[in-house]
Protein backbone atom coordinates (compact mmCIF):
# COMPACT_ATOMS: atom_id res chain seq x y z
CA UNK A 1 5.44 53.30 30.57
CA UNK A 2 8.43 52.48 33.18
CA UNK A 3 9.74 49.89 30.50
CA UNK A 4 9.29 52.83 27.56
CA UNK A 5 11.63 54.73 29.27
CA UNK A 6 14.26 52.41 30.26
CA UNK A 7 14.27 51.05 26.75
CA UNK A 8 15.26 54.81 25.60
CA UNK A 9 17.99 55.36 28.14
CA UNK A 10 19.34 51.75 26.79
CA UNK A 11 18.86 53.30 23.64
CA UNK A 12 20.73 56.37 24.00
CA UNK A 13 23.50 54.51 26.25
CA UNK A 14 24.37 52.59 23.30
CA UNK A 15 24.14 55.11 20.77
CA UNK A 16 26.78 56.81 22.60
CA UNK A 17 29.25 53.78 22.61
CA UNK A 18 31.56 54.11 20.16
CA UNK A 19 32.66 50.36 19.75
CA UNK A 20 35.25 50.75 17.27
CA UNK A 21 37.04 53.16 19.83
CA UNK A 22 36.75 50.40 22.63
CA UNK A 23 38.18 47.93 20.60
CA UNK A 24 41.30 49.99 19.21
CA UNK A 25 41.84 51.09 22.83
CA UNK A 26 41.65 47.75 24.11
CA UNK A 27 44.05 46.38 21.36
CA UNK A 28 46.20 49.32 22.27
CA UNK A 29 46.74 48.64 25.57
CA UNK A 30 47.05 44.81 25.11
CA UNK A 31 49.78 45.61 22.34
CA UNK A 32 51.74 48.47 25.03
CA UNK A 33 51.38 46.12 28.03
CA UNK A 34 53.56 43.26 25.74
CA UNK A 35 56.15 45.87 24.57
CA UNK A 36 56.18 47.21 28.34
CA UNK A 37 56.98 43.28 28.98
CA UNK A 38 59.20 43.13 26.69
CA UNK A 39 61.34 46.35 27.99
CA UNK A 40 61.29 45.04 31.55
CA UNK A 41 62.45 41.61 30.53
CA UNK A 42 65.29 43.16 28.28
CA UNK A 43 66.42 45.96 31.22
CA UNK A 44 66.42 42.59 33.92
CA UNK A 45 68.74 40.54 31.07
CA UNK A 46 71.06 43.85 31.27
CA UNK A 47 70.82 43.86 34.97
CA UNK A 48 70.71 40.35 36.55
CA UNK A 49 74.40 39.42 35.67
CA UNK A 50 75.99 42.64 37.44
CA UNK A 51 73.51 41.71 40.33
CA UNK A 52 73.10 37.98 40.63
CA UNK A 53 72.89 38.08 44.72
CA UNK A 54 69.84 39.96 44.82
CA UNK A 55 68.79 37.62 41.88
CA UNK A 56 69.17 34.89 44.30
CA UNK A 57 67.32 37.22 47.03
CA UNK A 58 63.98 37.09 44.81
CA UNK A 59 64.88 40.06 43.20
CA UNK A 60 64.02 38.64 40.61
CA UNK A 61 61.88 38.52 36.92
CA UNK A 62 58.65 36.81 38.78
CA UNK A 63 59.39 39.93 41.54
CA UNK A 64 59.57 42.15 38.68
CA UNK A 65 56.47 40.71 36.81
CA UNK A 66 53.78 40.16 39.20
CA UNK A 67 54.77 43.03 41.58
CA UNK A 68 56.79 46.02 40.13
CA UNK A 69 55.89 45.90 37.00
CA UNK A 70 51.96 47.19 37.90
CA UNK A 71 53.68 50.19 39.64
CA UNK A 72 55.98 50.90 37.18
CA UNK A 73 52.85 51.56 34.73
CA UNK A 74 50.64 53.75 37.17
CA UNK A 75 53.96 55.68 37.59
CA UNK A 76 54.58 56.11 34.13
CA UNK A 77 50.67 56.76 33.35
CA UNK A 78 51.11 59.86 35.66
CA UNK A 79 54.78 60.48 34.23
CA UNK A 80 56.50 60.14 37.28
CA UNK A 81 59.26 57.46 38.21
CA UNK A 82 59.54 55.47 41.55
CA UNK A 83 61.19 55.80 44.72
CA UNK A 84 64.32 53.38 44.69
CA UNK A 85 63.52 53.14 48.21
CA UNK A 86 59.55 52.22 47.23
CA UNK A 87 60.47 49.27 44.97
CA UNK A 88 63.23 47.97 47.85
CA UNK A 89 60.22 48.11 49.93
CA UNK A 90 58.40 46.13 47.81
CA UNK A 91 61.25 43.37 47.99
CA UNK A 92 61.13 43.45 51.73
CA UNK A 93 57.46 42.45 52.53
CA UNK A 94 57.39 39.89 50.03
CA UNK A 95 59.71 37.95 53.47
CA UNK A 96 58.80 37.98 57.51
CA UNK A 97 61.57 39.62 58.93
CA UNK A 98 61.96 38.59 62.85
CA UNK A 99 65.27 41.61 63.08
CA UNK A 100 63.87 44.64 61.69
CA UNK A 101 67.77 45.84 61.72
CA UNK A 102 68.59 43.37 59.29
CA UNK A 103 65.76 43.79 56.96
CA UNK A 104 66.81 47.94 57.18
CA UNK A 105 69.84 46.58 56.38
CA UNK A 106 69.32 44.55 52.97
CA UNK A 107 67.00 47.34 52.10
CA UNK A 108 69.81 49.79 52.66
CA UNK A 109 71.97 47.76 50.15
CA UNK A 110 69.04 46.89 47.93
CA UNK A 111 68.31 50.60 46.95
CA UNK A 112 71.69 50.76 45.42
CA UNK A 113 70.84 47.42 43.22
CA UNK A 114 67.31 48.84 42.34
CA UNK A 115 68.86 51.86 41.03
CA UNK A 116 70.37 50.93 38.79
CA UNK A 117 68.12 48.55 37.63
CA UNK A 118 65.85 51.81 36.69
CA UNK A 119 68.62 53.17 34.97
CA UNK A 120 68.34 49.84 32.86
CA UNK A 121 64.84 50.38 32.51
CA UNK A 122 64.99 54.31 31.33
CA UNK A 123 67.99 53.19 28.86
CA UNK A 124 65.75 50.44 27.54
CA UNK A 125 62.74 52.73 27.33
CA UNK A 126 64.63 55.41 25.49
CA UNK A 127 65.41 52.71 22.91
CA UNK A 128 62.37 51.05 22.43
CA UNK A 129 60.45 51.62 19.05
CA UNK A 130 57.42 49.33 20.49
CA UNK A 131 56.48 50.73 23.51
CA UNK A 132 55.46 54.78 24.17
CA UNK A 133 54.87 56.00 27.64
CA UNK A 134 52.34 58.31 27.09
CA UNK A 135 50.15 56.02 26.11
CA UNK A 136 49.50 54.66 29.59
CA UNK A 137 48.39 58.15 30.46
CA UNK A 138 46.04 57.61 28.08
CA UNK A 139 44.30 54.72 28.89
CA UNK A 140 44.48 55.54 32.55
CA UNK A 141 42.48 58.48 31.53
CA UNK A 142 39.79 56.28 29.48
CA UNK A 143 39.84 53.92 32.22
CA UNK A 144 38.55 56.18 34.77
CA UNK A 145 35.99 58.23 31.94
């Protein structure tokens, strides 16, 4: 009887999967995480030059990759854009500091650098015909359903 009833809730689970959905959104998402690469590596190319010393200070595309980037898409997801200061913060534990003046310091200078890298960003997001922004929102949304 126990088995019966399992077997119908499997049942029902599945009926209620719409695969074709999962796939698209999955495809969707794989397709707006490589344009959202491709912005961020266009807006660094625009920026790095103008700012080679905090290149050289790991400021850098790996930086940008493997640590802002994630951020960048939870804040667009809830269509909000991030602290200069947050990202320079970012920079700074990625090192030990033994003078917390001097790391207060680079951070100080860093949040000048970082801002204008996001004004990079926003111009290359305006311009970009592969990547939309409010699709994040939407697959944070079906992430968490």
């Amino acid at each position: 009887m126990m088995s019966n009833k399992v077997g119908q809730i499997w049942g029902t689970m599945i009926d209620n999967l719409n695969i074709n959905n999962i796939v698209y959104i999955q495809l969707k998402r794989n397709s707006q995480r490589k344009a959202f690469r491709e912005v961020l590596t266009r807006a660094y190319a625009t920026w790095a030059p103008h700012h080679w010393e905090w290149v050289d200070y790991s400021f850098n595309e790996y930086f940008l990759t493997h640590r802002v980037a994630p951020r960048l898409i939870c804040c667009l997801a809830d269509t909000t854009w991030p602290d200069p200061a947050e990202l320079a913060e970012m920079w700074a534990e990625q090192f030990t500091w033994f003078d917390e003046d001097m790391r207060q310091r680079h951070m100080a200078k860093l949040i000048s650098a970082v801002t204008n890298f996001l004004g990079c960003l926003k111009a290359e997001l305006r311009t970009s015909r592969s990547f939309d922004p409010t699709s994040m929102a939407t697959f944070k949304r079906s992430a968490t359903q």
